[in-house]
Protein backbone atom coordinates (compact mmCIF):
# COMPACT_ATOMS: atom_id res chain seq x y z
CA UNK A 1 -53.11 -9.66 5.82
CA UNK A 2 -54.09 -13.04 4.18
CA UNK A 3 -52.05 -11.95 1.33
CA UNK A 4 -48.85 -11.40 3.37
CA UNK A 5 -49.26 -14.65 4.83
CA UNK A 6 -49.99 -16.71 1.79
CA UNK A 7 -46.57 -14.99 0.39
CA UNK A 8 -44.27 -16.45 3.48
CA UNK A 9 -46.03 -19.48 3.12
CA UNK A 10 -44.41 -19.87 -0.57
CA UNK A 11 -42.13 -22.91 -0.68
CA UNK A 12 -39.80 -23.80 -2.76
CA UNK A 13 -42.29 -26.11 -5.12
CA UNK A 14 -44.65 -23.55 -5.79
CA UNK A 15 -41.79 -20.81 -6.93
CA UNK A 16 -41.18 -21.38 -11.17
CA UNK A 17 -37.79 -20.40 -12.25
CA UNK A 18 -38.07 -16.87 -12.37
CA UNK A 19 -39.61 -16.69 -9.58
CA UNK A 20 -38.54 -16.10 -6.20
CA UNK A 21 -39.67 -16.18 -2.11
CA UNK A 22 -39.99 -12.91 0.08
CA UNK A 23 -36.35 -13.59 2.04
CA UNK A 24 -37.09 -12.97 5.68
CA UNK A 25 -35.70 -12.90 8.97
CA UNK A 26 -35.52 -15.33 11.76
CA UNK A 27 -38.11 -12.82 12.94
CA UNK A 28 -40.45 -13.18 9.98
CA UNK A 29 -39.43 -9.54 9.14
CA UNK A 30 -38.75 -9.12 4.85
CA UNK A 31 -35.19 -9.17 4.17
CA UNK A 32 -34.85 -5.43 3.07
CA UNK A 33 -30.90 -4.97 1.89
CA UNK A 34 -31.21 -4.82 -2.01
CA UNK A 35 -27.23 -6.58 -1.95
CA UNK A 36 -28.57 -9.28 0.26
CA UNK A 37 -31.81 -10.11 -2.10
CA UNK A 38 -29.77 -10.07 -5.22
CA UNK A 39 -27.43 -12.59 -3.46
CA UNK A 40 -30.08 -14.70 -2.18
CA UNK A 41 -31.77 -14.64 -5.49
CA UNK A 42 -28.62 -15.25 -7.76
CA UNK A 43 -28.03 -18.08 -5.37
CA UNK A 44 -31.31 -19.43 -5.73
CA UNK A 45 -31.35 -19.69 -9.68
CA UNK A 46 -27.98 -21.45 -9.53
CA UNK A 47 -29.17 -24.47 -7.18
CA UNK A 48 -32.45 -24.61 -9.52
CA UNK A 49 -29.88 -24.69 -12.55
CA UNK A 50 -27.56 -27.09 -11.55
CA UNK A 51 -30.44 -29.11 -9.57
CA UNK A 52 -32.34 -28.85 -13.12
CA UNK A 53 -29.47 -30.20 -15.04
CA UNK A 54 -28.70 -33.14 -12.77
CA UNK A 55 -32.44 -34.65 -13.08
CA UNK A 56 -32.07 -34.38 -16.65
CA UNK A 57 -29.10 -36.00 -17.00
CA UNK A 58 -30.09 -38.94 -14.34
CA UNK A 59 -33.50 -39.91 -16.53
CA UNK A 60 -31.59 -39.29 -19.93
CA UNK A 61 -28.93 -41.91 -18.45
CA UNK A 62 -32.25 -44.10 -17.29
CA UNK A 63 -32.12 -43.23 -13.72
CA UNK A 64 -35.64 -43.32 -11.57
CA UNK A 65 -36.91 -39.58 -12.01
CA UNK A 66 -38.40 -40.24 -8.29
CA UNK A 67 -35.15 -41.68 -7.13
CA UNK A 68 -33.07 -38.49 -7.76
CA UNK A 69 -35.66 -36.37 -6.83
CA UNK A 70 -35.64 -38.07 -3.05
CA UNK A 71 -31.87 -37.69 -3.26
CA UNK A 72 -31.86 -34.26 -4.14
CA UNK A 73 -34.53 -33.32 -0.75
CA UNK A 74 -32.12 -35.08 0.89
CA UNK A 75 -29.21 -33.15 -0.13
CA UNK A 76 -30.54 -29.91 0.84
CA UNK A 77 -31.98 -31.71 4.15
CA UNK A 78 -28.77 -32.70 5.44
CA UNK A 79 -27.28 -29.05 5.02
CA UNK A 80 -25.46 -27.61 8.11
CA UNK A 81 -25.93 -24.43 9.45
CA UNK A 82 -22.50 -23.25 10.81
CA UNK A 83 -23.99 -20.61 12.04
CA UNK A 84 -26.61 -22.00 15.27
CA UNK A 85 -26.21 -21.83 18.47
């Protein structure tokens, strides 16, 4: 039991790159379509990639590593779901 809740617990800074959550349901069910996970997981990697890439280029270019770190929680803060009621 304590090891099924430490898993949903995961967040996003304790995942490394190859690494990635149990997807679940609004109902704290596990995600179980195979398509859906691979999605969810290819989707995943990209945002870490291109997320990756943009903090390296900000502190190679002298930018505040802190800075672009703030802007990129707020990025993914201000995302809409289309899809609530």
């Amino acid at each position: 039991m304590a090891d099924d809740e430490a898993e949903r617990n995961k967040t996003m800074a304790d995942t490394e790159a190859g690494d990635f959550p149990v997807w679940r349901t609004p109902e704290g069910e596990p995600v179980s379509c195979v398509e859906k996970i691979k999605v969810l997981n290819e989707n995943l990697a990209e945002l870490r990639a291109l997320a990756q890439d943009a903090l390296e280029d900000a502190v190679l270019m002298g930018c505040d590593e802190r800075q672009v770190r703030e802007v990129l929680a707020g990025i993914v803060a201000g995302l809409v779901n289309p899809y609530s009621r």
